[in-house]
Protein backbone atom coordinates (compact mmCIF):
# COMPACT_ATOMS: atom_id res chain seq x y z
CA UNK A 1 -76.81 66.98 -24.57
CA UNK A 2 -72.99 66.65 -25.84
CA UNK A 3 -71.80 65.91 -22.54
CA UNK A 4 -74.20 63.29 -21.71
CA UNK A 5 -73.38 61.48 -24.74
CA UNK A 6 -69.57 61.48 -24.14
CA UNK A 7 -69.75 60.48 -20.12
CA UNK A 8 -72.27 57.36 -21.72
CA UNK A 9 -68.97 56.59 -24.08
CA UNK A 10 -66.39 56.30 -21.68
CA UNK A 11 -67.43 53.44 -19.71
CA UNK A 12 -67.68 51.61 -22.90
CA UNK A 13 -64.66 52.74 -24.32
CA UNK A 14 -62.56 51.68 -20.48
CA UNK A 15 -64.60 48.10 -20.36
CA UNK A 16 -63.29 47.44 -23.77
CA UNK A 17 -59.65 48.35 -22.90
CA UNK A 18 -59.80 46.12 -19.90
CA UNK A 19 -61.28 43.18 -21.79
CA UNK A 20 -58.82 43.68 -24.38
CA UNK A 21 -56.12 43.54 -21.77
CA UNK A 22 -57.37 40.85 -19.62
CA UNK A 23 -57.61 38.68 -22.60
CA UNK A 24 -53.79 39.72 -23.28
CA UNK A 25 -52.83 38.19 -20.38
CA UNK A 26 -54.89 35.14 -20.48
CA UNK A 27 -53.15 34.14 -24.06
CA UNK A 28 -49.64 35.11 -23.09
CA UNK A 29 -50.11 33.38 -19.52
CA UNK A 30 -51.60 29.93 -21.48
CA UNK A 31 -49.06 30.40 -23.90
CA UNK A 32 -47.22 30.70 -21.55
CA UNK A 33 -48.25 27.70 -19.07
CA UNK A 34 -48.46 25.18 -22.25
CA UNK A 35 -44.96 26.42 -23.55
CA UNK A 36 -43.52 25.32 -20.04
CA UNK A 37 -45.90 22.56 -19.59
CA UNK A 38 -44.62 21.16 -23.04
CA UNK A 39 -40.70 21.86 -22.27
CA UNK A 40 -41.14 19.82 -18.41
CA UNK A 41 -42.62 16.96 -21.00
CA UNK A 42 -39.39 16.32 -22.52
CA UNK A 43 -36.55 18.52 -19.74
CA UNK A 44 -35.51 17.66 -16.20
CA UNK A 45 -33.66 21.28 -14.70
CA UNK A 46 -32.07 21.87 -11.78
CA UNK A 47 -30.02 24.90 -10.61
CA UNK A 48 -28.66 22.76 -7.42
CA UNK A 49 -25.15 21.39 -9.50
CA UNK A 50 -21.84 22.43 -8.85
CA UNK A 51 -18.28 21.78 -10.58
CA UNK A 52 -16.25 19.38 -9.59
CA UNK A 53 -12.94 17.82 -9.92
CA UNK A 54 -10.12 15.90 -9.09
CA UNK A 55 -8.39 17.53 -5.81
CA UNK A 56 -5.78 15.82 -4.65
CA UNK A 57 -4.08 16.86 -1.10
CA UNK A 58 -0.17 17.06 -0.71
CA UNK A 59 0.56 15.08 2.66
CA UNK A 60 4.12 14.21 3.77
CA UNK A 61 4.49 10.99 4.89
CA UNK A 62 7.15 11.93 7.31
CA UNK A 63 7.72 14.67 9.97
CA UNK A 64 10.26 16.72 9.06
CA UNK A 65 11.36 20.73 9.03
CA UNK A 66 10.91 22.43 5.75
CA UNK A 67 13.99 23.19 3.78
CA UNK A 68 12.86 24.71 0.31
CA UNK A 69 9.23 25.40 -0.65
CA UNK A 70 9.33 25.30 -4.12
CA UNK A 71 5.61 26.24 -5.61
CA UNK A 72 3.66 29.60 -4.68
CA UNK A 73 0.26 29.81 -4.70
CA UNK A 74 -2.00 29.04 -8.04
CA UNK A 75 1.28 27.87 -9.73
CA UNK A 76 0.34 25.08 -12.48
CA UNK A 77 2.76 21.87 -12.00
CA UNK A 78 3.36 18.43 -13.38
CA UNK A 79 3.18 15.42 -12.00
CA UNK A 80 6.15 14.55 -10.44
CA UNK A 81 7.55 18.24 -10.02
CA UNK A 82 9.70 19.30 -6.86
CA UNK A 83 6.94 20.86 -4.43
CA UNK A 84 8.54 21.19 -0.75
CA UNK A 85 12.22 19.72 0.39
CA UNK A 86 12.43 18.82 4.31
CA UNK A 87 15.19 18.41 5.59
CA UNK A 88 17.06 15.21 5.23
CA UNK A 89 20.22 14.44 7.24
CA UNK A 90 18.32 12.76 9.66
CA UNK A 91 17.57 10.06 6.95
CA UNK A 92 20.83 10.14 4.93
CA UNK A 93 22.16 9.01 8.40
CA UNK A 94 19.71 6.25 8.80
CA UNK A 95 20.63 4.85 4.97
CA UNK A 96 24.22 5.39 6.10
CA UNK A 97 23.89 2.94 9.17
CA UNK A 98 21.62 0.52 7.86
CA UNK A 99 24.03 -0.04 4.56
CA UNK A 100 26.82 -0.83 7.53
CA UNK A 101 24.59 -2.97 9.21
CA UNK A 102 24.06 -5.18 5.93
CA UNK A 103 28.20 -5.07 5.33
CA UNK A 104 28.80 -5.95 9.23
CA UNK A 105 25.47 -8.96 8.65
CA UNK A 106 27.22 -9.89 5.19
CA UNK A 107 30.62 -10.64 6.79
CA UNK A 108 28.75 -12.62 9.67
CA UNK A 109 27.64 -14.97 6.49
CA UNK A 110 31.20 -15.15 5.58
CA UNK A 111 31.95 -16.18 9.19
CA UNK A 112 29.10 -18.63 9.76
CA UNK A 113 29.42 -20.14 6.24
CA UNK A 114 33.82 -20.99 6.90
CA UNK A 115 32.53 -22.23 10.84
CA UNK A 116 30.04 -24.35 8.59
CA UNK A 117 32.86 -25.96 6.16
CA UNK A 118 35.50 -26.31 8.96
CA UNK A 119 32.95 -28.17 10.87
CA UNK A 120 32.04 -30.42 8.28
CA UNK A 121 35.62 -31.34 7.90
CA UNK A 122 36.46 -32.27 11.87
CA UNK A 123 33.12 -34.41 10.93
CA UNK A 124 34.85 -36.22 7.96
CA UNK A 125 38.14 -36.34 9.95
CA UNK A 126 36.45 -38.12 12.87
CA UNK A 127 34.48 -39.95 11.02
CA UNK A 128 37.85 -41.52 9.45
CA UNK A 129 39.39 -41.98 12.83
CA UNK A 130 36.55 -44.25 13.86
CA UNK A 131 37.16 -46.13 10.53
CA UNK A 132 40.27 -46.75 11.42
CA UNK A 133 40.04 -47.32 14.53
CA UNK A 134 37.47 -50.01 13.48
CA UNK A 135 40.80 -51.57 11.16
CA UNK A 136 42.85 -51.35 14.40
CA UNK A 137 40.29 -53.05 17.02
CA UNK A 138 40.15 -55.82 13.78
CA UNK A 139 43.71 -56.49 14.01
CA UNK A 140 44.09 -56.29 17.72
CA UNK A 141 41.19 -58.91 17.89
CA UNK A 142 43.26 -61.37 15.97
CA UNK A 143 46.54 -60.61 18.04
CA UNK A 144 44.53 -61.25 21.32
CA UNK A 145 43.13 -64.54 19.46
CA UNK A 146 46.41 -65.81 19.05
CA UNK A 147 48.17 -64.72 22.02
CA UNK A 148 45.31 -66.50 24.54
CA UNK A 149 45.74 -69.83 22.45
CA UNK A 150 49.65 -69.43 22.75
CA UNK A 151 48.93 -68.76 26.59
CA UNK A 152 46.48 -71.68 26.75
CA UNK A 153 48.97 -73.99 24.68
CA UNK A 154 51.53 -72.75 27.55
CA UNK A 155 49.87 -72.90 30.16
CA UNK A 156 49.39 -77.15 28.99
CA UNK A 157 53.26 -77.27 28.84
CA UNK A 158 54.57 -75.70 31.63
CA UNK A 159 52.19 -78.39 33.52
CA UNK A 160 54.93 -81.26 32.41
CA UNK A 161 58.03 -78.67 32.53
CA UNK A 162 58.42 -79.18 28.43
CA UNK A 163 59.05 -75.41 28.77
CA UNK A 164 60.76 -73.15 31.42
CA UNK A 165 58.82 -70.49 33.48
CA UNK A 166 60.51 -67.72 31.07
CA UNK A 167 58.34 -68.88 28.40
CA UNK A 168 55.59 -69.55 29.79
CA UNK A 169 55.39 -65.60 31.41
CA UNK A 170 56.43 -64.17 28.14
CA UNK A 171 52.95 -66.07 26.79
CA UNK A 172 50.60 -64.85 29.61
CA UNK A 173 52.83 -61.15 28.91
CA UNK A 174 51.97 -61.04 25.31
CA UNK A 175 48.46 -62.11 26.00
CA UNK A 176 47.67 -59.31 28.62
CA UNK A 177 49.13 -56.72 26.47
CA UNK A 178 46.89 -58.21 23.61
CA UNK A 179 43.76 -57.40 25.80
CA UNK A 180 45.21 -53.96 27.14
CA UNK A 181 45.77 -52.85 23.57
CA UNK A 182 42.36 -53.84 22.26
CA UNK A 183 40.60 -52.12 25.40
CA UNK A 184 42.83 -48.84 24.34
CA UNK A 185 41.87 -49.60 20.91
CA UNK A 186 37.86 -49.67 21.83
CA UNK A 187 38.62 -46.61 24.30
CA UNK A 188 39.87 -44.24 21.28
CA UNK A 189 37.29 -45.25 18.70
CA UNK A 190 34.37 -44.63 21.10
CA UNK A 191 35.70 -40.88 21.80
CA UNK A 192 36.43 -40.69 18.26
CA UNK A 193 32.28 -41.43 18.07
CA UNK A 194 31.76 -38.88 20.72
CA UNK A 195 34.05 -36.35 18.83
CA UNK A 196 32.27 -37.05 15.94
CA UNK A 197 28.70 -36.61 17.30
CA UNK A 198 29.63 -33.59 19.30
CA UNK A 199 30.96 -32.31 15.65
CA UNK A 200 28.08 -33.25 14.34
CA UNK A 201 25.93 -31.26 16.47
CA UNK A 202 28.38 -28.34 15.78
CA UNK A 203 27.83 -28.35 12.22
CA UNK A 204 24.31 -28.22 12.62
CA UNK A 205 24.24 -25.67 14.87
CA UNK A 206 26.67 -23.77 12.27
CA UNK A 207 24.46 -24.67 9.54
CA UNK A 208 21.49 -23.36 11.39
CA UNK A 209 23.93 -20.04 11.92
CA UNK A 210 24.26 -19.78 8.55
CA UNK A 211 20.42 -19.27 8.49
CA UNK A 212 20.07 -16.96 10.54
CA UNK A 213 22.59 -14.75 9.35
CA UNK A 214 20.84 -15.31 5.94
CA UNK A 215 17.66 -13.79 7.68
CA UNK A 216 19.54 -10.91 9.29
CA UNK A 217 20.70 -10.12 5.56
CA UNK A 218 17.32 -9.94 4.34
CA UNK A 219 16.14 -7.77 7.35
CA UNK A 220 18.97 -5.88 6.69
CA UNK A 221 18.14 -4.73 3.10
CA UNK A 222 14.59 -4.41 4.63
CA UNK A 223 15.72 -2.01 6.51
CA UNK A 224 17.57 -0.40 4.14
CA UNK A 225 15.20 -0.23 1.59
CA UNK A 226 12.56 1.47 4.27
CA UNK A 227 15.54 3.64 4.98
CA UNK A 228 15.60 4.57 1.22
CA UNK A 229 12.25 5.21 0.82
CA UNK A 230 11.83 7.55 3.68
CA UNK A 231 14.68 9.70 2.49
CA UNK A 232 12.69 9.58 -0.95
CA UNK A 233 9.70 10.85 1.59
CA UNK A 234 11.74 13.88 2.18
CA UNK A 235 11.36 15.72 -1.73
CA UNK A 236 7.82 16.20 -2.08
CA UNK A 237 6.19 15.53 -5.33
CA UNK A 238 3.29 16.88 -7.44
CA UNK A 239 0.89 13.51 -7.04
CA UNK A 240 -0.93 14.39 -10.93
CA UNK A 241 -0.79 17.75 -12.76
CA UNK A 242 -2.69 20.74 -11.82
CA UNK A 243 -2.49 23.80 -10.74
CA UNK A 244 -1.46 24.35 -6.76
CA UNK A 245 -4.34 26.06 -4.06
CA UNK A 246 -3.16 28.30 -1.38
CA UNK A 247 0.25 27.14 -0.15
CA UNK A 248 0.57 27.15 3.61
CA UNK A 249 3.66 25.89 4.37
CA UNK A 250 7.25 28.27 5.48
CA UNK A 251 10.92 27.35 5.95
CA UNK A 252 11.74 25.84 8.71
CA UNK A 253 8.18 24.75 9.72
CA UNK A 254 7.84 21.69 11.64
CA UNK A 255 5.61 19.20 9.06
CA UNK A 256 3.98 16.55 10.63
CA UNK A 257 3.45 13.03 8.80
CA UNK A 258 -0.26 12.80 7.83
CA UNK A 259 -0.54 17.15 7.50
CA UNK A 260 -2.57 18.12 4.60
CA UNK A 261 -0.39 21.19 3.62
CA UNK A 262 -2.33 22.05 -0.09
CA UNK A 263 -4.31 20.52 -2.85
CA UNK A 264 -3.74 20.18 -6.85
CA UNK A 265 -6.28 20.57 -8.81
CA UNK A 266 -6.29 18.59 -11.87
CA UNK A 267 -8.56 21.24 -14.24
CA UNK A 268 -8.10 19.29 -17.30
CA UNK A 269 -11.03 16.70 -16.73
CA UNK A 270 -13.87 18.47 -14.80
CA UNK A 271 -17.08 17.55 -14.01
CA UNK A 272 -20.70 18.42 -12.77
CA UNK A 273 -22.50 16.68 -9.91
CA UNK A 274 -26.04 17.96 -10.23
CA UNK A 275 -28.30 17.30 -7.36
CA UNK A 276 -31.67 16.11 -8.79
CA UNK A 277 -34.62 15.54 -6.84
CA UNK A 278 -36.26 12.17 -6.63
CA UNK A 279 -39.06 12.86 -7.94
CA UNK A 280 -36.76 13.82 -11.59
CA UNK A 281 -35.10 11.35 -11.98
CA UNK A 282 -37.39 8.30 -13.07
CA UNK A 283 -37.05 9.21 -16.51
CA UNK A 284 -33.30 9.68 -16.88
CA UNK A 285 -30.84 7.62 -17.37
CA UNK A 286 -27.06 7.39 -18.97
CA UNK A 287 -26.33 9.07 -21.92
CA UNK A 288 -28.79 11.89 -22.18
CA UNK A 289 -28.06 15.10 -23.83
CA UNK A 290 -27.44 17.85 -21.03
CA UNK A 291 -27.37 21.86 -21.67
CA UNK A 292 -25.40 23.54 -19.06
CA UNK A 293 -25.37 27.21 -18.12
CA UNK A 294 -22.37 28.06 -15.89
CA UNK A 295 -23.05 31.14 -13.74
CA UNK A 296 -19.49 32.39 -14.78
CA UNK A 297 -20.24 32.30 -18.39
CA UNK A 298 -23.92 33.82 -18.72
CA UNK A 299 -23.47 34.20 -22.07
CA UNK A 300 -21.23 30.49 -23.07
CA UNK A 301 -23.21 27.51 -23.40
CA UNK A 302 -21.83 24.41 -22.31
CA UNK A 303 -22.84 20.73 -23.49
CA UNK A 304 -22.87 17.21 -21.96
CA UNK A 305 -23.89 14.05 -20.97
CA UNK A 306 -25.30 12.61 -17.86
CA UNK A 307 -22.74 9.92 -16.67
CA UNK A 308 -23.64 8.26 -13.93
CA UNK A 309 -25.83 8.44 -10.18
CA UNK A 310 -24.81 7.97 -7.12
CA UNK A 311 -25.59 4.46 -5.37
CA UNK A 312 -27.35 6.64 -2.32
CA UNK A 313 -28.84 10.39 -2.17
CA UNK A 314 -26.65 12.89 -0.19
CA UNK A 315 -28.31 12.84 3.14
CA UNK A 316 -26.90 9.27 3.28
CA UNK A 317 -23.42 10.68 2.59
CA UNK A 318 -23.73 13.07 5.57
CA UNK A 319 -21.62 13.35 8.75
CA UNK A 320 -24.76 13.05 10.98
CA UNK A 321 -27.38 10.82 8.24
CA UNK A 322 -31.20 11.55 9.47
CA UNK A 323 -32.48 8.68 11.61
CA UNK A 324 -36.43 8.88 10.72
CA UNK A 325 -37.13 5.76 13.04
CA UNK A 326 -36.32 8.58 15.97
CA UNK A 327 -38.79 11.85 17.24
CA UNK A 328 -41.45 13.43 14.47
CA UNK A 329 -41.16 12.45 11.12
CA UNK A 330 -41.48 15.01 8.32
CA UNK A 331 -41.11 13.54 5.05
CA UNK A 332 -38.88 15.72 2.95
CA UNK A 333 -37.84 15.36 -0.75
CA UNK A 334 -34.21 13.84 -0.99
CA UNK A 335 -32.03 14.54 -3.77
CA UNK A 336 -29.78 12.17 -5.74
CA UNK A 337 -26.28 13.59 -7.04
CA UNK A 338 -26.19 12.67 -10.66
CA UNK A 339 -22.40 12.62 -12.44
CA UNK A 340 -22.58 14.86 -15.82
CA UNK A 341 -19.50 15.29 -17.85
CA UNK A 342 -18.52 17.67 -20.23
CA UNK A 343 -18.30 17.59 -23.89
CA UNK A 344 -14.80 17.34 -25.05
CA UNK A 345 -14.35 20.07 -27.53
CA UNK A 346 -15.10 23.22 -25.98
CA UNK A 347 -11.96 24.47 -25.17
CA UNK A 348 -13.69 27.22 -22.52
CA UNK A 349 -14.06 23.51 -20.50
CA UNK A 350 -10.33 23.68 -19.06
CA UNK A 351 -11.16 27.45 -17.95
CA UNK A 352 -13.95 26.50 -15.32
CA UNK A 353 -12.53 26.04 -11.53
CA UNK A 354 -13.89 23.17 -8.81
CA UNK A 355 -17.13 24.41 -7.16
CA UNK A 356 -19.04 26.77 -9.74
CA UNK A 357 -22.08 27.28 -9.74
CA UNK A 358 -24.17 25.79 -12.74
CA UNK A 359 -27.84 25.07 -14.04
CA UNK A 360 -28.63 22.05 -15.84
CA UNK A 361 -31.02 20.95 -18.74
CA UNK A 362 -31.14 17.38 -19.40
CA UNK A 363 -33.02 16.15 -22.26
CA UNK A 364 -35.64 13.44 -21.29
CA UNK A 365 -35.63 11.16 -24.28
């Protein structure tokens, strides 16, 4: 009778224990559901954000063999700091020729600026001539007056013999020599006017030298200065500070103009870019609160504030962007790289490194 009694209890006492557990899990998974329900109210999350920062690359800007290499590998520099030397006789020869060149195109200016002056003179100095052979061609014009009236007045008297045949020669002499010397007179002041024009045209043609060699001057220091600059090209500089990647450059390696040879990164200033999905991001905006977990630091939590988005989502940022308006369309969810920056006094910031992983919690106002 015992026994029946206690197998009657035991289905009781194992339907109790089950409703007693099933009704466990119904209030922890509710509490559970509302507790997440209530935190997607007022948090956007994504585990899709990495670390960024500024990475600049360290490109020669002329060909050139390597001389010194200067940095090693994870080395923190300063802007400005010594990173490679290339060789640079090649160039010191080049500022060496073009500095002659401007010497040898500065005494040409010399030249061309005393052919200017001395041109400008035989200008005045003709010019003078023709003035006075103007004076000259005056005065001859008055000896020829009076010569063909004496000739004239002779040539009336030796008609009725009141003078002798000597006289009347030495008239018609002095007359002829009167026009002679006023035709020799006319004769040298127009080639004085040719001299002068042709002088003329000289000096122009100096003064338009002078120009020139004025332009070669300038392209001269051009030249020079480019000359300059790409024996500057030759010491390569840190372009911000940072510390240096993986340095892949030897002595006596042939560098090409345009190479990337290594990156600084600057880890004084980084950043997250946290890729949200479209659907997330109605209700943000700049300026909201952000809690950041960096995979790195499980047990650090970081602080920020959402910066800025990006004007397009990534896809549109992607060597090959989809083309929907081609084959079978299936819609997929695009994401949206939102800018998140850090809060400025933790120091652990300036110990995180470019391309982290980290999860973010922005708080939806």
């Amino acid at each position: 009778m015992s026994n029946k009694n206690a197998e009657q209890g035991a289905p009781k006492n194992n339907n109790t224990r089950f409703i007693i557990v099933l009704a466990v899990l119904v209030l922890g998974g509710g509490a559970f559901g509302i507790t997440k329900y209530t935190h997607a109210q007022h948090h956007e999350e994504t585990d899709d954000a990495q670390i960024d920062a500024h990475i600049s690359p360290v490109i020669p800007r002329i060909s050139g063999y390597v001389m010194d290499v200067r940095v090693k590998d994870n080395q923190v520099v300063k802007k400005g700091d010594t990173l490679v030397v290339l060789d640079n006789r090649a160039e010191s020869i080049r500022v060496t020729e073009m500095e002659a060149a401007l010497e040898v195109a500065s005494k040409n200016l010399g030249v061309a600026n005393a052919s200017t002056t001395a041109s400008r003179a035989n200008v005045s100095s003709y010019e003078a001539n023709i003035s006075t052979a103007d004076a000259q061609i005056e005065a001859a014009k008055v000896s020829l007056k009076r010569a063909t009236q004496d000739f004239e007045r002779y040539s009336n008297l030796i008609k009725d013999h009141s003078i002798t045949q000597q006289q009347f020669e030495q008239a018609e002499a002095a007359k002829l020599t009167a026009e002679r010397q006023l035709q020799v007179l006319t004769d040298m002041k127009n080639a004085a006017i040719r001299q002068a024009h042709a002088a003329s045209s000289q000096s122009n043609a100096t003064a338009q030298q002078v120009s020139v060699v004025n332009a070669t001057i300038e392209q001269r220091k051009a030249d020079l200065e480019n000359a300059k600059l790409n024996l500057s090209y030759t010491v390569i500089t840190a372009p911000q500070d940072g510390r240096v990647s993986k340095v892949n450059v030897q002595l006596g390696q042939l560098l090409q103009a345009g190479q990337t040879l290594f990156s600084v990164v600057n880890e004084s200033e980084p950043w997250i870019v946290a890729n949200f999905k479209e659907t997330q991001v109605s209700r943000m905006h700049a300026g909201q609160n952000v809690n950041i977990h960096v995979d790195a630091y499980p047990g650090h939590d970081f602080h920020g504030k959402v910066s800025s988005f990006s004007p397009a989502t990534g896809s549109r940022f992607a060597l090959l962007p989809p083309d929907n308006a081609s084959g079978n369309f299936v819609k997929v969810v695009q994401r949206l790289p939102v800018k998140i920056v850090f809060d400025g006094n933790d120091p652990k910031v300036k110990e995180l490194r470019a391309g982290m992983n980290v999860d973010v919690d922005v708080l939806i106002d």
